[in-house]
C-alpha atoms as a PDB file:
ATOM      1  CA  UNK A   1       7.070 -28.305   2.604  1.00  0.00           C
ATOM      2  CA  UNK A   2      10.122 -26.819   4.308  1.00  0.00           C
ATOM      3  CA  UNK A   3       9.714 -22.623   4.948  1.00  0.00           C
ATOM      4  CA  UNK A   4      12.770 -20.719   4.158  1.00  0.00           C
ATOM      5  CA  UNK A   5      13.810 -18.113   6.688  1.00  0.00           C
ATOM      6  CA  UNK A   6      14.373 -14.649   5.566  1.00  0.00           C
ATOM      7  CA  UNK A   7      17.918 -13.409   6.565  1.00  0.00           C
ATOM      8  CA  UNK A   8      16.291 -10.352   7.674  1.00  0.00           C
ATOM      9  CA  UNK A   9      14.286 -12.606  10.659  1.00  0.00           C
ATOM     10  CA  UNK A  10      16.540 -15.288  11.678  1.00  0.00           C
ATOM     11  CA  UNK A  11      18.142 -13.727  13.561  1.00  0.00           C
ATOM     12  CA  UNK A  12      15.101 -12.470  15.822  1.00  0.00           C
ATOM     13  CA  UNK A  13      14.076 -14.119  18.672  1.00  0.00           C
ATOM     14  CA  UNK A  14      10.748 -15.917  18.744  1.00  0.00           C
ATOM     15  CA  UNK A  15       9.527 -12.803  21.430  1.00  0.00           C
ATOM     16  CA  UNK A  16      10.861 -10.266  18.346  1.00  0.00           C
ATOM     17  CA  UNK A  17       9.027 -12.572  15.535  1.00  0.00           C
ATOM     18  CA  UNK A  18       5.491 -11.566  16.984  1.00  0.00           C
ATOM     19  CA  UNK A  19       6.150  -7.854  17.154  1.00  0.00           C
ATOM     20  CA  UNK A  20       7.328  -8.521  13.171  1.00  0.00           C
ATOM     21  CA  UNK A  21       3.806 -10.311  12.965  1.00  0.00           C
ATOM     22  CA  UNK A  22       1.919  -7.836  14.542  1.00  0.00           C
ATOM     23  CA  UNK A  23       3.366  -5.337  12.312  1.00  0.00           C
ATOM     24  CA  UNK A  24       2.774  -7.206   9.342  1.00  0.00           C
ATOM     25  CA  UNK A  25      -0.953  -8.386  10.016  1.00  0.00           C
ATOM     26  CA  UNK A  26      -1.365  -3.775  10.580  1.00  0.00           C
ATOM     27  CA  UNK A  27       0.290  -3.481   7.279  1.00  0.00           C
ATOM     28  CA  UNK A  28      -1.940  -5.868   5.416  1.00  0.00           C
ATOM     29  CA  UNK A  29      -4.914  -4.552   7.257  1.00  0.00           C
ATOM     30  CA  UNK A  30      -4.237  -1.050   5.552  1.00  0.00           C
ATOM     31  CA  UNK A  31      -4.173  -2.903   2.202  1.00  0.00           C
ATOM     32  CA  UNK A  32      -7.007  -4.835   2.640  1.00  0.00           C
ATOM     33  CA  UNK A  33      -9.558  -2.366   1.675  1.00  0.00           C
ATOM     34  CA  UNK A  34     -10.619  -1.772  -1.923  1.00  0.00           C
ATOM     35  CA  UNK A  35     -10.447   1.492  -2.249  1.00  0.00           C
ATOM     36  CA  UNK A  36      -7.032   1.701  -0.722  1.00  0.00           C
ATOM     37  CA  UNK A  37      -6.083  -0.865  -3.955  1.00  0.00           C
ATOM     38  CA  UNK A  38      -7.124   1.551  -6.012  1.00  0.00           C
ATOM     39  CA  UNK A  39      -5.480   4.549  -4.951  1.00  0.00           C
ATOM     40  CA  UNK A  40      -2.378   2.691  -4.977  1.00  0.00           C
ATOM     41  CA  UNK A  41      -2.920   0.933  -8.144  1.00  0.00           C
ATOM     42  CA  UNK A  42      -3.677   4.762  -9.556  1.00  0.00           C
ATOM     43  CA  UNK A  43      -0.279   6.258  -8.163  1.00  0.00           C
ATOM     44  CA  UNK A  44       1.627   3.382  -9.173  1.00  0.00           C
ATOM     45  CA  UNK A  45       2.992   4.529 -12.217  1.00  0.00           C
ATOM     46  CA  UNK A  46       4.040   8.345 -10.917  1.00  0.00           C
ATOM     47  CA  UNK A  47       3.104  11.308  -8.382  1.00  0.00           C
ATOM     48  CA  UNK A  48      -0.427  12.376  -8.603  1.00  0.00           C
ATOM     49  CA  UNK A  49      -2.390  15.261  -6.919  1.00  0.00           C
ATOM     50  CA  UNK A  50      -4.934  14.309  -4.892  1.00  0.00           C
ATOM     51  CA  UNK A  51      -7.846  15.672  -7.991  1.00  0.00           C
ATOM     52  CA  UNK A  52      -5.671  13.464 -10.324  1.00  0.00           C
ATOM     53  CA  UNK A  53      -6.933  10.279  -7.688  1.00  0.00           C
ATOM     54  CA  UNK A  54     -10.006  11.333  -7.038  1.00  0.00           C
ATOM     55  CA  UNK A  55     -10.840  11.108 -10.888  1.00  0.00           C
ATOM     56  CA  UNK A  56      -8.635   7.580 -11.418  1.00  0.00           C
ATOM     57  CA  UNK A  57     -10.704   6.244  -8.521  1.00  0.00           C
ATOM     58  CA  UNK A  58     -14.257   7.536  -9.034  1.00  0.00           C
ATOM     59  CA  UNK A  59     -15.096   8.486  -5.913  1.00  0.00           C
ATOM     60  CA  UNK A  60     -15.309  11.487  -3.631  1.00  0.00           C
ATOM     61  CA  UNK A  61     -12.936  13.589  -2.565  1.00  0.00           C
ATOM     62  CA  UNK A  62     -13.902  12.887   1.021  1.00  0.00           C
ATOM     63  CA  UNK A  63     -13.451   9.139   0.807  1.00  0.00           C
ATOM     64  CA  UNK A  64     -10.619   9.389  -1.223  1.00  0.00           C
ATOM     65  CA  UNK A  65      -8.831  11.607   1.118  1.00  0.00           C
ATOM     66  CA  UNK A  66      -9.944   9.734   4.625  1.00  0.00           C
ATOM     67  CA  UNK A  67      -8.451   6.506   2.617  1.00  0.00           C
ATOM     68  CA  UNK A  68      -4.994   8.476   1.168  1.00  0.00           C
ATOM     69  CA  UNK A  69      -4.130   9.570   4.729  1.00  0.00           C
ATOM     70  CA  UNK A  70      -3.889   6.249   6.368  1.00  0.00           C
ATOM     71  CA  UNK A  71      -2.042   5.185   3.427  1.00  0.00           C
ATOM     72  CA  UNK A  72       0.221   7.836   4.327  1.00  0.00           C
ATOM     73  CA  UNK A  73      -0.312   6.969   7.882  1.00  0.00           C
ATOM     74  CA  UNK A  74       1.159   3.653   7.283  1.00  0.00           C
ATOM     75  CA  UNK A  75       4.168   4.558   5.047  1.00  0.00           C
ATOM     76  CA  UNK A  76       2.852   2.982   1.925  1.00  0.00           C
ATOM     77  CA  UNK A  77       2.542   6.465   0.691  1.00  0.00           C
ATOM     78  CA  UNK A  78       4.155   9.880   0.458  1.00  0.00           C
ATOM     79  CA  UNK A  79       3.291  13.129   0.086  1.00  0.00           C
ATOM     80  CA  UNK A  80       4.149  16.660  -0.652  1.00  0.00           C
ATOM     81  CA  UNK A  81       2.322  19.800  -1.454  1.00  0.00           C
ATOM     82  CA  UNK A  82       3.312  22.597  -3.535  1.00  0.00           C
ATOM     83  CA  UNK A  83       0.820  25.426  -2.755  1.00  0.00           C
ATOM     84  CA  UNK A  84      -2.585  24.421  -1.868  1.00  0.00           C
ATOM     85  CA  UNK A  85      -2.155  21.057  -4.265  1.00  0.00           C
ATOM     86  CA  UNK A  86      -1.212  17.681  -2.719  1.00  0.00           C
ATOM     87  CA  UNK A  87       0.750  14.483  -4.584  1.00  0.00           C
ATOM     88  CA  UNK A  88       1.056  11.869  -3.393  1.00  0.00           C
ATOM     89  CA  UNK A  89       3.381   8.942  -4.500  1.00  0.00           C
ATOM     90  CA  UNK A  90       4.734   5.261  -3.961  1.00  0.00           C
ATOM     91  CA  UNK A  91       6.798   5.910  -0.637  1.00  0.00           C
ATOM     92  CA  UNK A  92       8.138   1.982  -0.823  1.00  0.00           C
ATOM     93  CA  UNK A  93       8.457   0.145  -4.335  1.00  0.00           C
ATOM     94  CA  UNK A  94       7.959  -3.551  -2.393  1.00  0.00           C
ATOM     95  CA  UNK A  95       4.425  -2.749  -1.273  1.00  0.00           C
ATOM     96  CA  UNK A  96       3.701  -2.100  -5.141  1.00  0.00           C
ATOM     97  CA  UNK A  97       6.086  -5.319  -6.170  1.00  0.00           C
ATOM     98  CA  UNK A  98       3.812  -7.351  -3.977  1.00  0.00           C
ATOM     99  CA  UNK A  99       0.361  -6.019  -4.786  1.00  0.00           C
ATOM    100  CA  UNK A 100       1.082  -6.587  -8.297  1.00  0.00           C
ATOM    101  CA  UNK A 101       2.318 -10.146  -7.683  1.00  0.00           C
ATOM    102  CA  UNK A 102      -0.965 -10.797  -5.796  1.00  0.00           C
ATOM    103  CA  UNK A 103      -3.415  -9.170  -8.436  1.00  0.00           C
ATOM    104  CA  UNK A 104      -1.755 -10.598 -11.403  1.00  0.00           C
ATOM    105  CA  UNK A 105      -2.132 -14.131  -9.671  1.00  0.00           C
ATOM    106  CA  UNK A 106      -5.921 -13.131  -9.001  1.00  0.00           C
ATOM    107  CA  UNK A 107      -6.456 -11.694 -12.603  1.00  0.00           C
ATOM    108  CA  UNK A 108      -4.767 -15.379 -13.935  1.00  0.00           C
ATOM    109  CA  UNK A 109      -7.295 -17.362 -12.005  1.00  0.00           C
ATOM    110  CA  UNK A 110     -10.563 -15.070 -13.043  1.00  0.00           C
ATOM    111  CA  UNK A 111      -9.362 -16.282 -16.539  1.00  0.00           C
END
């Protein structure tokens, strides 16, 4: 199977390439917790105040918190408040693109 190169990477040298990785496996290591899913699966679809997630998602407001700032920490999401309320909201549409992708692959194969 031949890999096709991204035009946004070929031109990096192999040195470069292992910062991208680096950066990548960080990224994915945000995503690959649960709860974080959630969140993101429960702001996916529009701005929501932090109350607004903590009753999509279940949990407390503690946990749900702790997990929205690294979220934020990492770019996935952004945030704003308007008085003493905080929304947060998609900050980049191909983290959601490819979290879809991958659960609607996983939700085929549970079928």
């Amino acid at each position: 199977m031949k890999v096709r190169v991204q035009k946004a990477t070929q031109h990096l040298s192999p040195k470069q390439m292992e910062k991208v990785f680096s950066k990548v496996a960080s990224y994915f290591n945000v995503l690959a917790e649960p709860a974080r899913l959630r969140i993101m699966y429960a702001v996916c679809n529009g701005e929501k105040s932090v109350s607004e997630v903590v009753e999509m998602c279940g949990s407390s407001q503690a946990n749900v918190s702790r997990h929205l700032m690294a979220l934020h920490k990492a770019g996935v999401l952004q945030r704003r408040k308007e008085g003493v309320v905080v929304y947060y909201s998609i900050a980049d549409n191909a983290t959601v693109e490819m979290c879809q992708t991958v659960c609607a692959k996983i939700a085929q194969d549970i079928h």
